[in-house]
N, C-alpha and C. Protein backbone atom coordinates (compact mmCIF):
# COMPACT_ATOMS: atom_id res chain seq x y z
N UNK A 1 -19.57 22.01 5.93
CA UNK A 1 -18.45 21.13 5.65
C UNK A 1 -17.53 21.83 4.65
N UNK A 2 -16.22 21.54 4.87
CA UNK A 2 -15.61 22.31 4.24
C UNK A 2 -14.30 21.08 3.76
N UNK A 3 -14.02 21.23 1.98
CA UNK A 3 -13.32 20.27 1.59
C UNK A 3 -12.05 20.35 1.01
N UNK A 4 -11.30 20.04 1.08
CA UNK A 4 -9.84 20.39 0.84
C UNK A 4 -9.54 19.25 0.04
N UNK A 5 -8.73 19.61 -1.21
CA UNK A 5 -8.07 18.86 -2.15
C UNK A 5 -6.87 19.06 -2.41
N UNK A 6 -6.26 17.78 -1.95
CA UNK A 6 -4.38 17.54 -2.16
C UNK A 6 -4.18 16.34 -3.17
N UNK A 7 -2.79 16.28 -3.43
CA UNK A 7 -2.58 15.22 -4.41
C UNK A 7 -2.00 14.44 -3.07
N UNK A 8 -1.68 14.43 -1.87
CA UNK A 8 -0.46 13.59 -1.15
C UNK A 8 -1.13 13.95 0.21
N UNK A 9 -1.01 13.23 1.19
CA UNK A 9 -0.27 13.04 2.76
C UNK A 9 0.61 12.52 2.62
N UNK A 10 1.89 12.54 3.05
CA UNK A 10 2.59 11.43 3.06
C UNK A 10 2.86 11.93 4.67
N UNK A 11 3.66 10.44 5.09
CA UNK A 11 3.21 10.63 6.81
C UNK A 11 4.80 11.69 7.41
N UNK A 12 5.99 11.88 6.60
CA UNK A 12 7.15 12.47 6.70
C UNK A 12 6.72 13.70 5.51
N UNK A 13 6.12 14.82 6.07
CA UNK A 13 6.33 15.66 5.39
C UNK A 13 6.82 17.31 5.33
N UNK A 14 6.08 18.08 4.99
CA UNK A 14 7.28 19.44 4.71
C UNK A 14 5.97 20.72 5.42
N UNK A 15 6.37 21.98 4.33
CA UNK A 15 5.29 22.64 4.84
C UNK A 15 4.24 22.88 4.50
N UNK A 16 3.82 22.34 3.46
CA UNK A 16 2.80 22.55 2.58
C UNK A 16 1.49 21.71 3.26
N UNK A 17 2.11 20.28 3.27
CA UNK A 17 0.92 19.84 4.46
C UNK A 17 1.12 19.73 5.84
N UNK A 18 1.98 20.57 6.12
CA UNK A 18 1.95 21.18 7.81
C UNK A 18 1.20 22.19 7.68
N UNK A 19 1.04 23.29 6.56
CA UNK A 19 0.26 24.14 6.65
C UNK A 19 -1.20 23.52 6.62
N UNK A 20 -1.44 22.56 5.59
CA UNK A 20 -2.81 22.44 5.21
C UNK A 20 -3.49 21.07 6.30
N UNK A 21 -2.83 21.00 7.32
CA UNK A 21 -3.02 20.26 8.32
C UNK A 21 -3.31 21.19 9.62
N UNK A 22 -2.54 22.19 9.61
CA UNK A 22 -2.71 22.81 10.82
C UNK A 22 -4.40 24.19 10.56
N UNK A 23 -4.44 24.31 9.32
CA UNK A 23 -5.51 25.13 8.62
C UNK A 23 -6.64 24.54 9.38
N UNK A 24 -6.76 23.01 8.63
CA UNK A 24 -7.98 21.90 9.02
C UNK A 24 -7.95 22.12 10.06
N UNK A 25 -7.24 22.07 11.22
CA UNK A 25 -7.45 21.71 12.79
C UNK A 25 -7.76 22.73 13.26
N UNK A 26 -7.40 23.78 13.03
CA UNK A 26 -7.66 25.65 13.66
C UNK A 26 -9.49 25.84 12.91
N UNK A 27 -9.78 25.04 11.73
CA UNK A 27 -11.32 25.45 11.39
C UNK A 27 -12.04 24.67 12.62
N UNK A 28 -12.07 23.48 12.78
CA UNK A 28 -12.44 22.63 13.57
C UNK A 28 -12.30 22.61 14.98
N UNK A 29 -11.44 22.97 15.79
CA UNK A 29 -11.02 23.01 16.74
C UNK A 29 -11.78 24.72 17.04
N UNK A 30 -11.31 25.92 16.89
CA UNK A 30 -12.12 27.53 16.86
C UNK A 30 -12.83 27.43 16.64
N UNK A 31 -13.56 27.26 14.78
CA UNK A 31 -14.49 27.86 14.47
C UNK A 31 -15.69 26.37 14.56
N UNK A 32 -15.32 25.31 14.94
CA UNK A 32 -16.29 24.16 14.95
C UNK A 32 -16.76 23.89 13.87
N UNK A 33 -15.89 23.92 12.47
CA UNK A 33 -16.43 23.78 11.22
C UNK A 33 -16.12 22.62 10.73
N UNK A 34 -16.51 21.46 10.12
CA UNK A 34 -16.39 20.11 10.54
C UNK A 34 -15.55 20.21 8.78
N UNK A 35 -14.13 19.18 8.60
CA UNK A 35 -13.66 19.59 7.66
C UNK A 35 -13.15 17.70 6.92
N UNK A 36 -13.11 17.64 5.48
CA UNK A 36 -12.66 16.63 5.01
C UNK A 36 -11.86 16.96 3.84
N UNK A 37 -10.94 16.10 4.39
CA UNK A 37 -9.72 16.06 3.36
C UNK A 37 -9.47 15.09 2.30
N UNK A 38 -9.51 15.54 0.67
CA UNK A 38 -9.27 14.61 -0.18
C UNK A 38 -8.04 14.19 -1.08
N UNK A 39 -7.84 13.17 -0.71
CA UNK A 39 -6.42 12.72 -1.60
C UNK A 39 -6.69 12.49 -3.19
N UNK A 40 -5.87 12.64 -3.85
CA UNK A 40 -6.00 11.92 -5.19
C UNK A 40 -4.82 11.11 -6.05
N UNK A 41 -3.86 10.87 -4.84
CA UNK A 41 -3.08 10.09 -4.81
C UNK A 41 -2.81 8.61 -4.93
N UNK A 42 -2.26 7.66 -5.10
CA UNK A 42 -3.01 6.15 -4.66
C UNK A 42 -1.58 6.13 -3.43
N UNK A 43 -2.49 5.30 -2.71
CA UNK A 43 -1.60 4.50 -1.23
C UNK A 43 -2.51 3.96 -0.66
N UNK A 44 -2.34 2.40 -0.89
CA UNK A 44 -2.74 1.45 -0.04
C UNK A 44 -3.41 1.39 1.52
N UNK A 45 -2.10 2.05 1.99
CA UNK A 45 -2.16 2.32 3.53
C UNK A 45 -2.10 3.56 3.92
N UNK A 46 -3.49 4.55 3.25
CA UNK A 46 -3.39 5.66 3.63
C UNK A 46 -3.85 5.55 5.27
N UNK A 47 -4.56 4.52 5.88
CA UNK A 47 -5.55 4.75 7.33
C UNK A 47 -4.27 4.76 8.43
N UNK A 48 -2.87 4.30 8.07
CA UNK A 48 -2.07 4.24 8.94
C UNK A 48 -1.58 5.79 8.63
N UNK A 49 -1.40 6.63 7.90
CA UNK A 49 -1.02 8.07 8.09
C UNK A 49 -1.80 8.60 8.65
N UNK A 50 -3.27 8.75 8.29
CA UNK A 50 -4.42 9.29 9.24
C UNK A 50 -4.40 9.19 11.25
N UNK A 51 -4.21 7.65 10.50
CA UNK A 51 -3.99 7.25 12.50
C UNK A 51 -2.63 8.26 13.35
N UNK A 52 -1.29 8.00 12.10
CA UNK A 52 -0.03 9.25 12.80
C UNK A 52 -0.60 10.69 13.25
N UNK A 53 -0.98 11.00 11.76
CA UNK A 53 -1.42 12.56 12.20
C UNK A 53 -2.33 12.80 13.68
N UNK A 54 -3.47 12.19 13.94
CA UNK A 54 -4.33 12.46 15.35
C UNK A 54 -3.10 11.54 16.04
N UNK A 55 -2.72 10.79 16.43
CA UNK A 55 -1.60 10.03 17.36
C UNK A 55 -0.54 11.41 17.55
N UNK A 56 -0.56 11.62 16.61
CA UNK A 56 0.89 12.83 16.96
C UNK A 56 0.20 14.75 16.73
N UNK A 57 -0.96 14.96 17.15
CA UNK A 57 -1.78 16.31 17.33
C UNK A 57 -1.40 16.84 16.41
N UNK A 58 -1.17 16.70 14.70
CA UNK A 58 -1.52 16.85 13.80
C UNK A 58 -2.22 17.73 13.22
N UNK A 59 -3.55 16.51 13.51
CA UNK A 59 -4.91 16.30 13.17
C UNK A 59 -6.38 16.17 14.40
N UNK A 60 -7.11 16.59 13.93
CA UNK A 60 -7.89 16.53 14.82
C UNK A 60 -9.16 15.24 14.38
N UNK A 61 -9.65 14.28 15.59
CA UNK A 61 -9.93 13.47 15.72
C UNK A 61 -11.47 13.39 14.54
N UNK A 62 -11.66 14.64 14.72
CA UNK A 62 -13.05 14.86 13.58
C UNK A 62 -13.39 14.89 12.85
N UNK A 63 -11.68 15.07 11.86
CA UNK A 63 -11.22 15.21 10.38
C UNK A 63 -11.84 13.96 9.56
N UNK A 64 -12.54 14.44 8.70
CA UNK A 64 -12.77 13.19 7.92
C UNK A 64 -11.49 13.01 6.47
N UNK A 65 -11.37 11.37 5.89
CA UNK A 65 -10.39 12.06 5.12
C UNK A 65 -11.02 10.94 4.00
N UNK A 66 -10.96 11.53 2.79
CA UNK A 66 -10.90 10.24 1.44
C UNK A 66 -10.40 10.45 0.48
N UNK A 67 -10.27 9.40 -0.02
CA UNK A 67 -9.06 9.30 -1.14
C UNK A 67 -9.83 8.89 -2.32
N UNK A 68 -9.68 9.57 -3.37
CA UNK A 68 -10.23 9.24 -5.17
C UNK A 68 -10.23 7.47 -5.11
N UNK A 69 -8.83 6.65 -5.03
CA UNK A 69 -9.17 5.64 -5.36
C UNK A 69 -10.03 4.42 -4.19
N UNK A 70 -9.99 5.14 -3.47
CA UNK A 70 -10.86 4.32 -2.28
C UNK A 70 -12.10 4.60 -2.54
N UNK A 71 -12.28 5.76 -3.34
CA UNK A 71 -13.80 5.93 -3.56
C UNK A 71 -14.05 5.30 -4.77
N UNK A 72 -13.26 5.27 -6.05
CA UNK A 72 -13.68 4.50 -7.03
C UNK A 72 -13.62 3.13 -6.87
N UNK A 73 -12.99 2.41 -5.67
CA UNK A 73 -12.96 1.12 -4.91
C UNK A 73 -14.16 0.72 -4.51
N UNK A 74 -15.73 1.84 -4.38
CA UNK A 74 -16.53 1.06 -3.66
C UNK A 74 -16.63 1.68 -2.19
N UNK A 75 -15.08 2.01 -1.80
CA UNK A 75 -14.48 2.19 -0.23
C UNK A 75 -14.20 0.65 -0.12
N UNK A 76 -13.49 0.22 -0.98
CA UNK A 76 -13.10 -1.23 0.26
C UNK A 76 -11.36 -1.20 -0.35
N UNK A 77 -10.69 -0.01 -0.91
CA UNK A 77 -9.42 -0.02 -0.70
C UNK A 77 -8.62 -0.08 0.94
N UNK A 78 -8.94 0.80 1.54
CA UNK A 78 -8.54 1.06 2.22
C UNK A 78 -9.33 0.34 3.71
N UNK A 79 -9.57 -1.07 3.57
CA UNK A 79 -10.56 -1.73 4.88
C UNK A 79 -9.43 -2.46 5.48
N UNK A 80 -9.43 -2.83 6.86
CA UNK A 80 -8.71 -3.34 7.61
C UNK A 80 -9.24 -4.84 7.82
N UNK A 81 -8.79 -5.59 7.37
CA UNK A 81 -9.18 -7.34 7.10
C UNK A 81 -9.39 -7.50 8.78
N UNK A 82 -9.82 -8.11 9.39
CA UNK A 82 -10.49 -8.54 10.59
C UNK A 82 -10.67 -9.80 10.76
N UNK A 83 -10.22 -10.75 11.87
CA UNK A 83 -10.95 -11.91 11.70
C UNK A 83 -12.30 -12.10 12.43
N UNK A 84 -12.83 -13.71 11.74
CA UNK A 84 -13.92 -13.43 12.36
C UNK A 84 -14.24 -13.66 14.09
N UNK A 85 -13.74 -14.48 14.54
CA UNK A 85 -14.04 -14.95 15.47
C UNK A 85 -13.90 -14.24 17.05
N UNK A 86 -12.48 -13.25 16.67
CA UNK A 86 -12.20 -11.77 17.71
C UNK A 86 -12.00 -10.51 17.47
N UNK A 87 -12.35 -10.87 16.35
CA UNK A 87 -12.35 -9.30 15.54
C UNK A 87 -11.04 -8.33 15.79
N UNK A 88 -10.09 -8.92 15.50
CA UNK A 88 -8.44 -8.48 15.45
C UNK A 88 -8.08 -8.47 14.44
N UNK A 89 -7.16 -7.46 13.64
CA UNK A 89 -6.59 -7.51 12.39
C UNK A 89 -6.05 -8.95 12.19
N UNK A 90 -6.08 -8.93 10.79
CA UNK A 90 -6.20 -10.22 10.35
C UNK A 90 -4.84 -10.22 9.18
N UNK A 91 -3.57 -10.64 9.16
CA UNK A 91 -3.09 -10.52 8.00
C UNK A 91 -2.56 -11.70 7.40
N UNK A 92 -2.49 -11.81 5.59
CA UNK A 92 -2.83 -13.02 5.35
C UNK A 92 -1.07 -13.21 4.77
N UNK A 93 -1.00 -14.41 5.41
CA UNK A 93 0.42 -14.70 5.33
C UNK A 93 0.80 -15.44 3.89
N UNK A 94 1.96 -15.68 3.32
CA UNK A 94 2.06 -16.71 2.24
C UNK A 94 3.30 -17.30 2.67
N UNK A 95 3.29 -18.28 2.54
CA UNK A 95 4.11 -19.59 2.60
C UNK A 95 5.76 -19.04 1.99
N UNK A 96 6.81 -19.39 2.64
CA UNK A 96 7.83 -19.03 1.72
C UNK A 96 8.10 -20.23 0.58
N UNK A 97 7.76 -21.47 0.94
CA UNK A 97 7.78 -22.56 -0.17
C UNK A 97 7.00 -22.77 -1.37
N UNK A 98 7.19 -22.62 -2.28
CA UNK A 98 5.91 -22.85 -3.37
C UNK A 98 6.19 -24.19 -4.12
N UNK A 99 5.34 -24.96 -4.20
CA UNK A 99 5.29 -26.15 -4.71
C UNK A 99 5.78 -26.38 -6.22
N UNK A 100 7.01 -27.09 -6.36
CA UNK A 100 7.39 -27.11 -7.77
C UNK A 100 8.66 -26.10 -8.28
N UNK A 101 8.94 -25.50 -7.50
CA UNK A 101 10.15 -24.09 -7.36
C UNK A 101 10.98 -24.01 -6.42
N UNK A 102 12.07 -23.92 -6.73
CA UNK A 102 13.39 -23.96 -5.66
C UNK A 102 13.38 -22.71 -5.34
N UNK A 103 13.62 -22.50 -3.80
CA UNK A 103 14.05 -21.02 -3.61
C UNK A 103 15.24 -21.20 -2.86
N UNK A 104 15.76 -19.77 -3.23
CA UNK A 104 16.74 -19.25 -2.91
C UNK A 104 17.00 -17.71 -1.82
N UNK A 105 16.79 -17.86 -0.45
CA UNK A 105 16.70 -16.86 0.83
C UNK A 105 18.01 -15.69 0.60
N UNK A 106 17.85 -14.78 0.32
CA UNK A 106 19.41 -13.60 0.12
C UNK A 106 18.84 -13.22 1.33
N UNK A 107 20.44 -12.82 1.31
CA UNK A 107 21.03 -12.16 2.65
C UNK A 107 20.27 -11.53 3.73
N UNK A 108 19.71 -10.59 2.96
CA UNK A 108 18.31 -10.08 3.71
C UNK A 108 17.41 -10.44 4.32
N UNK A 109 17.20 -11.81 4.31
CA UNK A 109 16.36 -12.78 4.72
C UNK A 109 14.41 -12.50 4.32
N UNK A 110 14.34 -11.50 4.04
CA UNK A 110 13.21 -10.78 3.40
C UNK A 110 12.53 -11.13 2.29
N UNK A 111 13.59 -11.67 1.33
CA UNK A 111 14.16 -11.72 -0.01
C UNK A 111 13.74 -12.65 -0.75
N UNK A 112 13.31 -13.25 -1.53
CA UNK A 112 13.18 -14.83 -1.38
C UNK A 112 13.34 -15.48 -3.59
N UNK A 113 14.14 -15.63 -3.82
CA UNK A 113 14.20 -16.01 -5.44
C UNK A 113 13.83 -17.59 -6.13
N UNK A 114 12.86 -17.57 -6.58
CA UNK A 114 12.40 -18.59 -6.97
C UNK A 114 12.59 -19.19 -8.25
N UNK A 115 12.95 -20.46 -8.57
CA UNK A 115 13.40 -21.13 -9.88
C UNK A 115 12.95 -22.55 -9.73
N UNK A 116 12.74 -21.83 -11.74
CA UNK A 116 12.05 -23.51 -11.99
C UNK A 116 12.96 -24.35 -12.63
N UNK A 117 13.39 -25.23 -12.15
CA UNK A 117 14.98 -26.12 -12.68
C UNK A 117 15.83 -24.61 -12.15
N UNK A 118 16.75 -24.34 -13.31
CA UNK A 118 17.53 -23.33 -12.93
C UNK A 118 16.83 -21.97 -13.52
N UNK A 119 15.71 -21.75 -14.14
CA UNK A 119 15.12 -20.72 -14.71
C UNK A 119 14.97 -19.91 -13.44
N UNK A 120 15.13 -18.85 -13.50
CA UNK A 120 14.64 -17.53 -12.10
C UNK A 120 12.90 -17.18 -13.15
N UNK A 121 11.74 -17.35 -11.93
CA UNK A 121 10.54 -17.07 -12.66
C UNK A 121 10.09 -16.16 -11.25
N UNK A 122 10.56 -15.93 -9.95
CA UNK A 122 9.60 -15.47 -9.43
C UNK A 122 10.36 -14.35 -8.08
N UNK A 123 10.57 -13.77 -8.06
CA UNK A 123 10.86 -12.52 -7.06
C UNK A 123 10.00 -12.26 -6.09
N UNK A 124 9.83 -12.43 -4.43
CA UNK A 124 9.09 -12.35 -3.55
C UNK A 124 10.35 -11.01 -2.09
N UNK A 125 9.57 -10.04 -1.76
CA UNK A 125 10.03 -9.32 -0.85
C UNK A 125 8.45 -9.72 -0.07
N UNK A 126 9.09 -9.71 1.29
CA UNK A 126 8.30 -9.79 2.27
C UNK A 126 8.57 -8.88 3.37
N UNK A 127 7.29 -8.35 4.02
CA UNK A 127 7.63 -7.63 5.28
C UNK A 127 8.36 -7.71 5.87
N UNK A 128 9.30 -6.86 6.47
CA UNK A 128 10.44 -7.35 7.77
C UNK A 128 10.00 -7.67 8.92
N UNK A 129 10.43 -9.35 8.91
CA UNK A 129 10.32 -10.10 10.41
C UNK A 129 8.91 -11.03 9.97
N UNK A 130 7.62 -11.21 9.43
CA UNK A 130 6.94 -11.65 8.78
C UNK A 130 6.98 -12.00 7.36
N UNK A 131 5.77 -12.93 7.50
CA UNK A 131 5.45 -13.89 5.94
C UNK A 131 4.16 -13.04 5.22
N UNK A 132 4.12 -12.01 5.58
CA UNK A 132 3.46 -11.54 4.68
C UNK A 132 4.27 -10.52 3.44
N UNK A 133 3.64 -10.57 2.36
CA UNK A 133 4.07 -10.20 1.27
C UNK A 133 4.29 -9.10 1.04
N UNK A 134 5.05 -8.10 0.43
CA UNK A 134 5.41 -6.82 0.23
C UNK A 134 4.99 -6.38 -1.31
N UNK A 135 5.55 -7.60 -2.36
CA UNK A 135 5.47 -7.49 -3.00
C UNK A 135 5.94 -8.78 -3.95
N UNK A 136 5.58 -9.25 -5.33
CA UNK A 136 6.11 -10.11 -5.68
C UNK A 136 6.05 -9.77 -7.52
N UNK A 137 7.67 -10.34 -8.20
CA UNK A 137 8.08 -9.56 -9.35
C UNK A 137 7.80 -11.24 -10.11
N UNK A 138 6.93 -11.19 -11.18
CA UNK A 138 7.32 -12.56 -12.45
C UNK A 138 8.25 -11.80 -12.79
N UNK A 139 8.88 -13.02 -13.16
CA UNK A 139 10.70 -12.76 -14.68
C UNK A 139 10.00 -13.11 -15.75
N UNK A 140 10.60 -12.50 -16.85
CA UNK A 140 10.72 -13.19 -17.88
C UNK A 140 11.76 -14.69 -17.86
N UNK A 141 11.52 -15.41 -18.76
CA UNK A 141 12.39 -16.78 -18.53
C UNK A 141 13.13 -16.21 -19.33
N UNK A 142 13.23 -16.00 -20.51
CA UNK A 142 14.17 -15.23 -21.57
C UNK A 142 15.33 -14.19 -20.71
N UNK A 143 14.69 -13.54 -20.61
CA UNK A 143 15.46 -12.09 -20.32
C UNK A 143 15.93 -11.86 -18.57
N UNK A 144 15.15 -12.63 -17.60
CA UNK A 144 15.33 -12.69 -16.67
C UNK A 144 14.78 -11.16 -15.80
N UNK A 145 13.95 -10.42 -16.55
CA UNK A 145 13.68 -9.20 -15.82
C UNK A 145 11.85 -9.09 -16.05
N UNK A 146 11.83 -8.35 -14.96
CA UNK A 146 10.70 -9.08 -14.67
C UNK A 146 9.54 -8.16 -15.45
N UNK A 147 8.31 -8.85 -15.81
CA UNK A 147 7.39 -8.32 -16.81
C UNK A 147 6.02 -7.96 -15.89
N UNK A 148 6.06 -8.39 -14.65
CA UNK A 148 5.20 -8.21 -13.94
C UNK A 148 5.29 -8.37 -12.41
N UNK A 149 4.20 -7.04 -11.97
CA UNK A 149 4.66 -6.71 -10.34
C UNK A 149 3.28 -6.54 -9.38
N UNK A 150 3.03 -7.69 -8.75
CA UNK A 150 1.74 -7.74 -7.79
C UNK A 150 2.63 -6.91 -6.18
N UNK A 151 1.56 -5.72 -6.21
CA UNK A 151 1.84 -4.97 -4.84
C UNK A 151 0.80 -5.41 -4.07
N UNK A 152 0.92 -5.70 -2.38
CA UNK A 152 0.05 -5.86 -1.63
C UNK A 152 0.48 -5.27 -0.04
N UNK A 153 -0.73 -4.93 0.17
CA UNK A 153 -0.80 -3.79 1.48
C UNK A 153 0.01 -4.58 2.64
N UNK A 154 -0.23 -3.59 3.57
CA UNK A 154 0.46 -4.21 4.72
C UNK A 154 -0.37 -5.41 5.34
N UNK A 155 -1.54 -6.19 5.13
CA UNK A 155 -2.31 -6.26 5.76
C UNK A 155 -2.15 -8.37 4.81
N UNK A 156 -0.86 -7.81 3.31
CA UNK A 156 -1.17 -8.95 2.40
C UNK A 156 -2.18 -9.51 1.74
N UNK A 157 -2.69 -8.00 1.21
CA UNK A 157 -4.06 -8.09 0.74
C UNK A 157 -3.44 -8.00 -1.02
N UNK A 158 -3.69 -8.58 -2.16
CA UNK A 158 -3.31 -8.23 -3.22
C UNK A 158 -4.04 -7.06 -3.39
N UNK A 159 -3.33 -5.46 -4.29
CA UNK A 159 -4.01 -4.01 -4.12
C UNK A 159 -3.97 -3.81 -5.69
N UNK A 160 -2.54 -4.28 -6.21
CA UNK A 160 -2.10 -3.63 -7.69
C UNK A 160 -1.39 -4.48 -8.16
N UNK A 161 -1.26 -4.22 -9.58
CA UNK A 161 -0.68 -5.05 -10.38
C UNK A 161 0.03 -4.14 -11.33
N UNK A 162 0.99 -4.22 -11.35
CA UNK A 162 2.12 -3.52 -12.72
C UNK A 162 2.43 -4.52 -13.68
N UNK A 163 2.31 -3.99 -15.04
CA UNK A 163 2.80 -4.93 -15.98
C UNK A 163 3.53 -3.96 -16.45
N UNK A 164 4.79 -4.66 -17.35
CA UNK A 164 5.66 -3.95 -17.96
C UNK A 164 6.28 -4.81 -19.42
N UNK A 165 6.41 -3.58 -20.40
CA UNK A 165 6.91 -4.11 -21.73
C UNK A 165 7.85 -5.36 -21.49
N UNK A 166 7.54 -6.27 -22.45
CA UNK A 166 8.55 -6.93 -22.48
C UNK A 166 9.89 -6.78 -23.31
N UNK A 167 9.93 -6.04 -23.86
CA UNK A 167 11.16 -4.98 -24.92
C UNK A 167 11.46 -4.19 -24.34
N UNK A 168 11.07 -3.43 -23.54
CA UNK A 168 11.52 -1.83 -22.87
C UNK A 168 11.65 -2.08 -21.60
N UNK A 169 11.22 -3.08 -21.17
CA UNK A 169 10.71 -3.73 -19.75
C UNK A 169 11.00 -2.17 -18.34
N UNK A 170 9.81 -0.97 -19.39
CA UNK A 170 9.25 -0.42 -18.43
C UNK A 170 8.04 -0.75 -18.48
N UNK A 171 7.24 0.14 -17.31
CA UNK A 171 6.00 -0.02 -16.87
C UNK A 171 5.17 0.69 -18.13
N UNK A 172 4.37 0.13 -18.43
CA UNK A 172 3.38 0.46 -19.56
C UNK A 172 1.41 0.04 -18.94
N UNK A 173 1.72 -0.08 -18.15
CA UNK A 173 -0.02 -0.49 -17.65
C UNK A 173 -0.09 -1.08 -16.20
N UNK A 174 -0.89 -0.41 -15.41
CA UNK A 174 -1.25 -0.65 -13.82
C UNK A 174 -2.87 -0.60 -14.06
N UNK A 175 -2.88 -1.85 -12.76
CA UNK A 175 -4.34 -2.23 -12.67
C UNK A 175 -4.50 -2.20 -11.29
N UNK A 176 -5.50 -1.83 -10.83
CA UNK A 176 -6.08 -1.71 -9.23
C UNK A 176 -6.48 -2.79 -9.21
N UNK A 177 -6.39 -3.47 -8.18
CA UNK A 177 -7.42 -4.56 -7.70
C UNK A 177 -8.27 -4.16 -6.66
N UNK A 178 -9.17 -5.01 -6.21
CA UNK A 178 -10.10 -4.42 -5.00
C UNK A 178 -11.47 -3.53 -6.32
């Protein structure tokens, strides 16, 4: 086995992992040397780049691949929610109404701004064309910018959490979930 360490796949990329993609596949494919690739990057949805690369001959089907935080996850960063009953991806939707909060739909229709009386407390982006979540920003009531940022996969799984100063209102602390 032979192991290769990158900081990135990303699924649009250059030559560096065209080279170190086409390396993997020429060991495996010639010399039959069975090869795994490690990220140390974070991305949610690394299994949908994996799937591009073999979909588009890339990669070869044998490649194993893991990522630092999927491994300090346990391995259940990167799991594909399933339901039970047909065993089909499963993704978990959220309501655009929240009980007690007026919203407000921008243009985008994606978009969604939430207020309590006239206070702005809650920022929601959602997938395009679905109710599942992309991402969702708390405001400050004061300042109106937001102090905190729940990211969730494609799948509307909560993954991460950003908090940010409330004075500098940059990012000062991320938490994994999962």
């Amino acid at each position: 086995m032979i192991y290769t360490i990158t900081t990135t796949l990303p699924p649009i990329h250059g030559g560096r992992t065209k080279s170190l993609l086409s390396r993997v596949k020429l060991l495996e494919e010639k010399l039959n040397i069975p090869n795994t690739i490690i990220t140390t990057n974070y991305n949610a949805n690394y299994n949908d780049v994996y799937k591009k690369f073999v979909s588009e001959n890339k990669s070869s089907y044998k490649t194993k691949y893991e990522n630092i935080y999927d491994w300090l996850s346990g391995f259940n960063l990167l799991v594909t929610p399933k339901s039970k009953l047909l065993n089909r991806t499963k993704y978990i939707e959220a309501p655009h109404g929240i009980e007690g909060l007026r919203k407000e739909i921008l243009e985008e229709k994606d978009v969604i701004r939430y207020y309590d009386n006239d206070t702005y407390v809650l920022y929601r982006k959602y997938r395009q064309g679905m109710k599942v979540l992309e991402f969702e920003d708390f405001m400050s009531p004061a300042s109106k910018k937001k102090v905190e940022r729940w990211e969730y996969n494609k799948y509307g799984i909560l993954h991460r959490k950003n908090y940010y100063s409330p004075k500098t209102y940059k990012k000062n602390f991320r938490g994994i979930i999962r």
